[in-house]
N, C-alpha and C. Protein backbone atom coordinates (compact mmCIF):
# COMPACT_ATOMS: atom_id res chain seq x y z
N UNK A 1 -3.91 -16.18 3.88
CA UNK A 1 -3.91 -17.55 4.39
C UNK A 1 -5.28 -17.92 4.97
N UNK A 2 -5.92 -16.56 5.66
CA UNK A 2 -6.99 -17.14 6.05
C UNK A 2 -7.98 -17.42 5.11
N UNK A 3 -8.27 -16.43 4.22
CA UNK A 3 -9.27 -16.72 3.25
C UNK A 3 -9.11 -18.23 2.37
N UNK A 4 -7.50 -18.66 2.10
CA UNK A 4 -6.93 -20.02 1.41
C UNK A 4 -7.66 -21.18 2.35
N UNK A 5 -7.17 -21.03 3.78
CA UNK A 5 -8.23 -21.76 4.34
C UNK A 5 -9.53 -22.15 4.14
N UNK A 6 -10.51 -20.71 4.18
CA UNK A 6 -11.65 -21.12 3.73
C UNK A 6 -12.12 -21.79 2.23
N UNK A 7 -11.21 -21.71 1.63
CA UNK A 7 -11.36 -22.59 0.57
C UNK A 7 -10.96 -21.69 -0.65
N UNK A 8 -10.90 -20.30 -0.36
CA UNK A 8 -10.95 -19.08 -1.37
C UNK A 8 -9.77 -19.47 -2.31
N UNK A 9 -9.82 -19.04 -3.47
CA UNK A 9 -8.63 -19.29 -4.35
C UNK A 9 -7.88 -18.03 -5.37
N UNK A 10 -7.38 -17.21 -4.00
CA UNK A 10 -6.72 -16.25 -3.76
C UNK A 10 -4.73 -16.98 -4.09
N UNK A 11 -4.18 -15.31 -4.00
CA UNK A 11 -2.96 -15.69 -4.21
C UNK A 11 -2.84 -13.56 -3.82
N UNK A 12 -1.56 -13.37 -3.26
CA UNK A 12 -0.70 -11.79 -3.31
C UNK A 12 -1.17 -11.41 -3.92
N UNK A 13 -1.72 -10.17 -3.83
CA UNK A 13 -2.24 -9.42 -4.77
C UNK A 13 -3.81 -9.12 -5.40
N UNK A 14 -4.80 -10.40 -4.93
CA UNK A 14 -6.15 -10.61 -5.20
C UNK A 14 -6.43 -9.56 -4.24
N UNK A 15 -6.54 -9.09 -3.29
CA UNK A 15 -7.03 -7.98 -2.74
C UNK A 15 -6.65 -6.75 -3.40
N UNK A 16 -6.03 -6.43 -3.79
CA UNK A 16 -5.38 -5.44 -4.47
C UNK A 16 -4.65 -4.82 -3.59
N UNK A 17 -3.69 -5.22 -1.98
CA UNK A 17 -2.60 -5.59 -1.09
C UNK A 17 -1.53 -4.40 -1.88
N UNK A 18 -1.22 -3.73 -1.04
CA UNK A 18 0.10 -3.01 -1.39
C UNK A 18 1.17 -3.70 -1.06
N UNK A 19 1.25 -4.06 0.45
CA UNK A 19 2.49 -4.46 0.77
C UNK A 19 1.36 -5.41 1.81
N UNK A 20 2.20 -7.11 1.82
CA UNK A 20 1.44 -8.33 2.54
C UNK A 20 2.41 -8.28 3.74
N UNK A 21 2.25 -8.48 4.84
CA UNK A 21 2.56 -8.91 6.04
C UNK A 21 2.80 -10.30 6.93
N UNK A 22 3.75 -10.94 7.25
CA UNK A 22 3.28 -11.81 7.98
C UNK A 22 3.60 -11.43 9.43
N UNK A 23 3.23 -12.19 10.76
CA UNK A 23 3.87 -12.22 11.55
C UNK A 23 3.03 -10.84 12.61
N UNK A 24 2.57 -9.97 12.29
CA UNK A 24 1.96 -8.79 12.79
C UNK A 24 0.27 -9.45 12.59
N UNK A 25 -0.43 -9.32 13.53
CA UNK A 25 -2.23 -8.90 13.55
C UNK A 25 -2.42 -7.29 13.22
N UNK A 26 -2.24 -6.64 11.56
CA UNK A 26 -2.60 -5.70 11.59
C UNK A 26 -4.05 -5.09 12.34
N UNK A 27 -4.82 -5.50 11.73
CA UNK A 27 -5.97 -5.40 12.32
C UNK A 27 -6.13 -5.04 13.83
N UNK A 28 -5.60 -5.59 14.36
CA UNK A 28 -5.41 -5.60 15.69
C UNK A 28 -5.12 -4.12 16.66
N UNK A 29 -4.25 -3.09 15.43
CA UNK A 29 -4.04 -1.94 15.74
C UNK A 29 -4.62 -1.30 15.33
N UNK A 30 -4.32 -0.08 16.72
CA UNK A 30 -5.65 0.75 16.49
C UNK A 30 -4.95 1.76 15.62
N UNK A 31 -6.18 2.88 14.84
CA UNK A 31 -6.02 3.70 14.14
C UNK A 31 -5.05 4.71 14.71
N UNK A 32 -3.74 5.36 13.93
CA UNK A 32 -2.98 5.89 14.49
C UNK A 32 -1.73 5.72 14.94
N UNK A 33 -1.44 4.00 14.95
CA UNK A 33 -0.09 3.18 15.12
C UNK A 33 0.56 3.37 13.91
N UNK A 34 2.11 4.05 14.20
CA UNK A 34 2.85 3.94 13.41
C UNK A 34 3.61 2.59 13.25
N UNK A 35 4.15 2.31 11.93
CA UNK A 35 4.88 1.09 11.44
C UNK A 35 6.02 1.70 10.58
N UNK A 36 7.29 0.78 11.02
CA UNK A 36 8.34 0.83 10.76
C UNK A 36 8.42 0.09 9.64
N UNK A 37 8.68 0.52 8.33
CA UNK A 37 9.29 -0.71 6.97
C UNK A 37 10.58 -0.62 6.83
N UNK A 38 10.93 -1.80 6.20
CA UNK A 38 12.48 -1.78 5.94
C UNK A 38 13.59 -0.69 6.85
N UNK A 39 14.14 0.18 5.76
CA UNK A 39 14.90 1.31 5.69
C UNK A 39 14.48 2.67 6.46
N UNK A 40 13.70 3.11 7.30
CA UNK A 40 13.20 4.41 7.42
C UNK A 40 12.37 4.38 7.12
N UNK A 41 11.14 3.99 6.29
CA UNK A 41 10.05 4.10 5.99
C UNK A 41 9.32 4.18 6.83
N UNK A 42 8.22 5.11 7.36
CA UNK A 42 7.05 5.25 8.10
C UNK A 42 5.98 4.66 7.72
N UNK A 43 4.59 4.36 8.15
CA UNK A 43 3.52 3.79 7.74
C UNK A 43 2.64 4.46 8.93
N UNK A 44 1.51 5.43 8.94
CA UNK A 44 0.42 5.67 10.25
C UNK A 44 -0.48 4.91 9.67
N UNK A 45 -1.09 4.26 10.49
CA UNK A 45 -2.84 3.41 10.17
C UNK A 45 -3.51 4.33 10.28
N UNK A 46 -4.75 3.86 8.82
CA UNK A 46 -5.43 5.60 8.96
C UNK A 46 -6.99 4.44 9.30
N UNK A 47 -7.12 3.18 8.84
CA UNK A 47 -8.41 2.93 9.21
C UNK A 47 -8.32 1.11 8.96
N UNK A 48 -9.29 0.58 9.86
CA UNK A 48 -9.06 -1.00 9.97
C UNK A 48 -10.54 -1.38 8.69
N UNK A 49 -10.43 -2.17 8.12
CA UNK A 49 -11.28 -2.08 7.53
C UNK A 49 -12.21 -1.51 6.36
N UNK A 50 -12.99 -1.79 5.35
CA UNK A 50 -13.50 -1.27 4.17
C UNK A 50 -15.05 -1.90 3.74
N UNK A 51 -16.20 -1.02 3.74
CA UNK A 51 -17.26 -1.51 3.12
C UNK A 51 -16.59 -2.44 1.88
N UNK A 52 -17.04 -3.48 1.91
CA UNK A 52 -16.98 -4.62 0.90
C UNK A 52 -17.86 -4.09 0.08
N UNK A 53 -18.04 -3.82 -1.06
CA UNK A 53 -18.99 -4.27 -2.69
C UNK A 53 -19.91 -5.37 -2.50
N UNK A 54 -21.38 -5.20 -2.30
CA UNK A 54 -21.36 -6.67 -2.30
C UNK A 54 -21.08 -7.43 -4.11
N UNK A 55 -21.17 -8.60 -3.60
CA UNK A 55 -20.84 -9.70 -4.37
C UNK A 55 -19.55 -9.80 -5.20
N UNK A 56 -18.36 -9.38 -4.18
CA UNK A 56 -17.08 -9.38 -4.74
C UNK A 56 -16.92 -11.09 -5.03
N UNK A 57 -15.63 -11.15 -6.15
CA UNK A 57 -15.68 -12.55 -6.06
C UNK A 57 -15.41 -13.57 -4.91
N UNK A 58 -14.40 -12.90 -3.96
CA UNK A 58 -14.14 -13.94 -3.02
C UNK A 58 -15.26 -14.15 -1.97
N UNK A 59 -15.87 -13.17 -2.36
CA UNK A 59 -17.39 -13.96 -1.00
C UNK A 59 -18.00 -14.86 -2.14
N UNK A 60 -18.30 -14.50 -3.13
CA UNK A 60 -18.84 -15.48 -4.04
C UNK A 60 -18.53 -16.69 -3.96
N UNK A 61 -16.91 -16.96 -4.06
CA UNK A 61 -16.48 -18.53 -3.53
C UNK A 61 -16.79 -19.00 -2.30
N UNK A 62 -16.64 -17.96 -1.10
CA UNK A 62 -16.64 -18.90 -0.01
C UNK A 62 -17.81 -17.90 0.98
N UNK A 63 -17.98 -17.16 0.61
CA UNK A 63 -19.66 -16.70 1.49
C UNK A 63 -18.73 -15.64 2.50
N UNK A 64 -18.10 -15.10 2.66
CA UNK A 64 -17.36 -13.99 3.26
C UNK A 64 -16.14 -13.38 2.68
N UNK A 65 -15.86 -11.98 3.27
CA UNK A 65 -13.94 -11.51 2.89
C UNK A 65 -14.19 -11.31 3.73
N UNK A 66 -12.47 -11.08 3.89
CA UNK A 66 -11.98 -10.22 4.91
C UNK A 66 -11.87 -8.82 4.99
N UNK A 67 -11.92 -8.36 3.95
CA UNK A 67 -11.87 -6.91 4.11
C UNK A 67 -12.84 -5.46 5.02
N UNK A 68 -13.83 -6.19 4.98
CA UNK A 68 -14.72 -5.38 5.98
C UNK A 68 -14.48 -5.58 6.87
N UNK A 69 -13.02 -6.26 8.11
CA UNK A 69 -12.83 -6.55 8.99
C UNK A 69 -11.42 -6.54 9.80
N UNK A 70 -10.99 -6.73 8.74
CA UNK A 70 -8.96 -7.32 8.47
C UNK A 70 -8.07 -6.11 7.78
N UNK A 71 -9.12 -5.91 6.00
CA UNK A 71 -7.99 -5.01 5.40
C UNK A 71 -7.23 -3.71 6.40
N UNK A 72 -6.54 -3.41 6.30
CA UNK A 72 -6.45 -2.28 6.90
C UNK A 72 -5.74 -1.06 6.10
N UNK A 73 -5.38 -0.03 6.32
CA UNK A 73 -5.05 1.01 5.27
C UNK A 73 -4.17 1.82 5.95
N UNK A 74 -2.87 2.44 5.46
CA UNK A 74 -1.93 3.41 6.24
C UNK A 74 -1.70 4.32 5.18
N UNK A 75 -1.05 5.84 5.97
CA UNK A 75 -0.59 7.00 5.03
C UNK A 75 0.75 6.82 5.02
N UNK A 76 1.76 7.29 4.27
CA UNK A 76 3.13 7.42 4.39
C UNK A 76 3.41 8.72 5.04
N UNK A 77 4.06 8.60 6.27
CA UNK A 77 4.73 9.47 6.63
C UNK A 77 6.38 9.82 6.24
N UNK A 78 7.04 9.02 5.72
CA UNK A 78 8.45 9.15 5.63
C UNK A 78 8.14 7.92 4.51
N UNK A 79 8.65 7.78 3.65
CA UNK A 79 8.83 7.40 2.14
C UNK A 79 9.98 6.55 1.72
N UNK A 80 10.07 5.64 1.08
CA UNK A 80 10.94 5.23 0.55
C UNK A 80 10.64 3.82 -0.67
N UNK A 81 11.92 2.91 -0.92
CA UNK A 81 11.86 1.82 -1.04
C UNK A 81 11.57 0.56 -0.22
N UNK A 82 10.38 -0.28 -0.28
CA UNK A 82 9.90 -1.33 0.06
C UNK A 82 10.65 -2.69 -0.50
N UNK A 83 11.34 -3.62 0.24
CA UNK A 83 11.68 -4.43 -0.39
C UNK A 83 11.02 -5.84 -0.12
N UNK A 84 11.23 -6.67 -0.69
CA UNK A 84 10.78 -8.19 -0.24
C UNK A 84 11.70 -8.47 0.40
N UNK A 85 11.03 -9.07 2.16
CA UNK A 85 11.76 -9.29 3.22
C UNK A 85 12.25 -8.26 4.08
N UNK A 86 11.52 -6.65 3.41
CA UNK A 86 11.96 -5.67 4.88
C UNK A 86 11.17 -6.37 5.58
N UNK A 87 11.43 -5.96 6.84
CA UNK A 87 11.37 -5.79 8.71
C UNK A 87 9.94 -4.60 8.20
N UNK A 88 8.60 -5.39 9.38
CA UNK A 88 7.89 -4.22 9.83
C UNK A 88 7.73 -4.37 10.91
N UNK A 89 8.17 -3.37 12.03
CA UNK A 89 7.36 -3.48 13.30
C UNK A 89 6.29 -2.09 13.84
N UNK A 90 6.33 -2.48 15.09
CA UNK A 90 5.60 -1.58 15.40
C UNK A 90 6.16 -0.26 15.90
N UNK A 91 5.95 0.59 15.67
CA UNK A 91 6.87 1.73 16.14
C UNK A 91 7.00 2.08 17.74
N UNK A 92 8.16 2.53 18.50
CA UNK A 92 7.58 2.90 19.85
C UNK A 92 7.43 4.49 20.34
N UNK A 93 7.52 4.83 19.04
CA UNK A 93 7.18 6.58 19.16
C UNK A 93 5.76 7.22 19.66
């Protein structure tokens, strides 16, 4: 949404996004927060962020990404099925 804002002409999946989020500031957590998906599924954050390539296309459209800042990346600890419309929160373990 943010990048749509800037004018970018993105859609799910242009990042190459495993699973999209709303409602959570991933970013926001630090390395090491577990996340709850759906069913049992675990998620640990292993790192906020990714050297960008330069001249990916979406800076090309709008002169920045987010990914050197926003993306963020997790390991699976506990496994499963992901559905559209699981529940993620934050874990309190």
């Amino acid at each position: 949404d943010l990048m749509r804002a800037k004018g970018a002409d993105v859609n799910p999946g242009d990042f190459a996004e495993n699973i999209t989020v709303e409602g959570l500031v991933l970013y926001e957590l630090p390395v090491g927060t577990k996340l709850n998906v759906g069913d049992g599924i675990v998620l640990e954050v292993t790192q906020i962020g990714k050297e960008c390539h330069s001249g990916c296309e979406i800076q090309k459209q709008v002169g920045s990404c987010i990914m050197p800042t926003q993306g963020i990346f997790a390991r699976v600890l506990t496994g499963g099925k992901i559905r559209v419309g699981d529940e993620v929160t934050v874990s309190n373990d």
